[in-house]
Protein backbone atom coordinates (compact mmCIF):
# COMPACT_ATOMS: atom_id res chain seq x y z
CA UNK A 1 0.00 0.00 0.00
CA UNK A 2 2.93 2.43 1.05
CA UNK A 3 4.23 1.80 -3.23
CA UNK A 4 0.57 2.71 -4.17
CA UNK A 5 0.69 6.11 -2.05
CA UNK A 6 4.10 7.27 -3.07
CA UNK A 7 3.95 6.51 -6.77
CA UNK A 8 0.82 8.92 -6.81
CA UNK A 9 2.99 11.25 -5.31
CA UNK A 10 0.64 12.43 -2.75
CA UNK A 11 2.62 11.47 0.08
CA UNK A 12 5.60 13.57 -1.40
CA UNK A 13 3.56 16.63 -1.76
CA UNK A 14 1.79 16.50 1.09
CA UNK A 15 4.94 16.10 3.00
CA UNK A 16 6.72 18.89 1.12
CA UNK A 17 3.79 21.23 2.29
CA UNK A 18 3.88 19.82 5.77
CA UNK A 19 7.77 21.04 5.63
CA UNK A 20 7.51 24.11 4.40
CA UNK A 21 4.61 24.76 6.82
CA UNK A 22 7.04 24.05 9.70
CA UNK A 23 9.81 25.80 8.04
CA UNK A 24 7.60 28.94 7.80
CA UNK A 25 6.36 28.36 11.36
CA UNK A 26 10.68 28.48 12.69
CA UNK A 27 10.91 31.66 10.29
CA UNK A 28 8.52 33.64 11.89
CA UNK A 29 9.30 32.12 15.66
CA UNK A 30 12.96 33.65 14.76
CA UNK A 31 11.46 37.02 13.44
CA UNK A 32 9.08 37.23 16.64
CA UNK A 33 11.88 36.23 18.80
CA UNK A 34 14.08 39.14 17.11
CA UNK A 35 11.78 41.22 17.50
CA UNK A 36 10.73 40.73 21.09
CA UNK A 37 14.57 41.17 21.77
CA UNK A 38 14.68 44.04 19.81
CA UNK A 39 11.35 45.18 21.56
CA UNK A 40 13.32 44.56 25.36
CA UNK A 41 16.35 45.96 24.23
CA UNK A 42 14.50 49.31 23.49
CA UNK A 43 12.76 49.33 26.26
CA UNK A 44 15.91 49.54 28.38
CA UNK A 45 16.67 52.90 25.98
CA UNK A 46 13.70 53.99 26.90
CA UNK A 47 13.99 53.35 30.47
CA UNK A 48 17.28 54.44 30.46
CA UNK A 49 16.36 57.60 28.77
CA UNK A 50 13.54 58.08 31.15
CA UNK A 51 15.92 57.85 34.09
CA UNK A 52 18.44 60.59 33.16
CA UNK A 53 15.30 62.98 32.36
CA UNK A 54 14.46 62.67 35.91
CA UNK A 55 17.81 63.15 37.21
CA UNK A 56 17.88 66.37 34.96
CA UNK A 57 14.89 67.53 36.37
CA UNK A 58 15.58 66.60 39.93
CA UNK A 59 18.61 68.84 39.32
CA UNK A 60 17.00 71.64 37.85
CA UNK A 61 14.32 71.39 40.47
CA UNK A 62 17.16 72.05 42.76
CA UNK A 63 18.58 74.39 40.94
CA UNK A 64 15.38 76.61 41.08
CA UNK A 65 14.98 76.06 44.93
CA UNK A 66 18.78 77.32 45.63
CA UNK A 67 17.92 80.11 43.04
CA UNK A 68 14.25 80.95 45.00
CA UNK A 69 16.37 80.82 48.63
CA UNK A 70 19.00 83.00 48.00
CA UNK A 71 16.56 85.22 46.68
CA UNK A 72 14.50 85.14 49.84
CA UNK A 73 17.82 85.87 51.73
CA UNK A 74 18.44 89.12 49.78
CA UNK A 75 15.15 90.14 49.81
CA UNK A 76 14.91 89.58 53.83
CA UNK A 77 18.43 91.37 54.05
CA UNK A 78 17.31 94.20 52.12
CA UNK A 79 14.09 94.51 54.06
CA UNK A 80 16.16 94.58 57.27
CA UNK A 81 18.17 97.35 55.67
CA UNK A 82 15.62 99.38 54.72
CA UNK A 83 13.89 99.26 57.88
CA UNK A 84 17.51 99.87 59.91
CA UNK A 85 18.08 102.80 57.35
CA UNK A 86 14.20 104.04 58.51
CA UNK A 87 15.48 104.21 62.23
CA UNK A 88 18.17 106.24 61.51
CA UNK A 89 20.80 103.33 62.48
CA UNK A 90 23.63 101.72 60.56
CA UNK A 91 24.49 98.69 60.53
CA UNK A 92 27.69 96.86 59.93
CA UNK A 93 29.21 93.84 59.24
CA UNK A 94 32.73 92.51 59.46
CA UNK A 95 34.99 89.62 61.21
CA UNK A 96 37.53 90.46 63.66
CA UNK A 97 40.86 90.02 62.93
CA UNK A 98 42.06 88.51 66.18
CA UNK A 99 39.48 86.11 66.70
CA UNK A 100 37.78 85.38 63.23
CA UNK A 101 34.24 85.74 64.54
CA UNK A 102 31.77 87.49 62.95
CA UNK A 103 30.59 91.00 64.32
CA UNK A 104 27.68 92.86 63.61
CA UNK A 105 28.00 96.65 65.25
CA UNK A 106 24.70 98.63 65.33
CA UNK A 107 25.19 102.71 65.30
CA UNK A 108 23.55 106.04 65.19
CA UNK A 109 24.05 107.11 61.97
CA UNK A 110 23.87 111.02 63.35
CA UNK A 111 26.69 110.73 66.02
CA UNK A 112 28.42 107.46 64.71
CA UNK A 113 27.79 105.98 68.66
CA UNK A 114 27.87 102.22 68.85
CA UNK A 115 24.33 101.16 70.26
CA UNK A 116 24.93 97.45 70.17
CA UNK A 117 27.70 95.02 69.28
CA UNK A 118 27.44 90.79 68.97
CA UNK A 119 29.67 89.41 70.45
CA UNK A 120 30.51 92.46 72.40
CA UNK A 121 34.31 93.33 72.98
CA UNK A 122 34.48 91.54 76.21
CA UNK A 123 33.31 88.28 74.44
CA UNK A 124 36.42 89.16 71.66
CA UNK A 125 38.87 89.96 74.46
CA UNK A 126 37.68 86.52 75.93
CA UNK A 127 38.02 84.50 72.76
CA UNK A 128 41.70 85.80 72.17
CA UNK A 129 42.72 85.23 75.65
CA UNK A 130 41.58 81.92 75.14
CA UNK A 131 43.44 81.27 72.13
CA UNK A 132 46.19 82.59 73.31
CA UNK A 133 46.21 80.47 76.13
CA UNK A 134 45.75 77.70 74.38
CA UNK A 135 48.78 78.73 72.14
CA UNK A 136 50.85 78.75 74.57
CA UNK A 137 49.68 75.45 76.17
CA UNK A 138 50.42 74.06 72.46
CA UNK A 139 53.77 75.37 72.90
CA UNK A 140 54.99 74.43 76.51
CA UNK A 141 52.68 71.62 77.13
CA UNK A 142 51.49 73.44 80.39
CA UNK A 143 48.57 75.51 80.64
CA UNK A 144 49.65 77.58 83.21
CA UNK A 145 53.11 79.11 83.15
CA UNK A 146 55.08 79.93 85.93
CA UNK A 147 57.82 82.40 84.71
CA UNK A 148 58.55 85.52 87.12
């Protein structure tokens, strides 16, 4: 029976279509398996992409608030400079030289009198007696020195 079927050659061509069927079948597994890689390996790009366009923002969002604060600051130190200037008082900023603290000295603007000073001289004569001290501590290895 098996010489009857292949000499009407329906077995061949039914087995040729069977193969190409399955041959077809592979071709497009392999195209939908390059494209589903080709599908993931964008979507990393885009996730990627996605990622650094956050950090940007996070940084320009930063960015903004630093620019927002410091102008807050100057407007809050003009404000307190316009309403010093209203009271007829100056005030002034600087660091003393002995100590490297910060000073702020509030005057009369008429007379020039000191009104208020923080940290007052007695505070800066304190802080350079103190380093001093420690100076010489640094020095000698003693705090207190004996020498008449």
């Amino acid at each position: 029976m098996s010489d009857l079927i292949s000499n009407t050659g329906i077995t061949n061509s039914v087995v040729s279509e069977m193969v190409n069927k399955k041959s077809e079948k592979l071709n497009n597994d392999d195209v939908q398996t390059n494209q589903s890689e080709a599908v993931k390996v964008e979507s990393k790009q885009i996730d990627k992409t996605i990622a650094e366009a956050h950090t940007e923002k996070r940084l320009a969002v930063k960015e903004l608030e630093d620019a927002e604060e410091q102008k807050a600051i100057e407007e809050v130190a003009s404000k307190l400079q316009d309403f010093v200037n209203l009271i007829d008082k100056q005030l002034q900023f600087r660091v003393d030289d002995d100590s490297g603290r910060h000073v702020v000295t509030v005057s009369d603007k008429l007379s020039g009198d000191v009104i208020r000073q923080i940290p007052s001289e007695e505070v800066l004569r304190l802080a350079r007696n103190l380093s001093d001290l420690a100076d010489t501590a640094n020095r000698s290895g003693k705090i207190i020195v004996t020498e008449v």
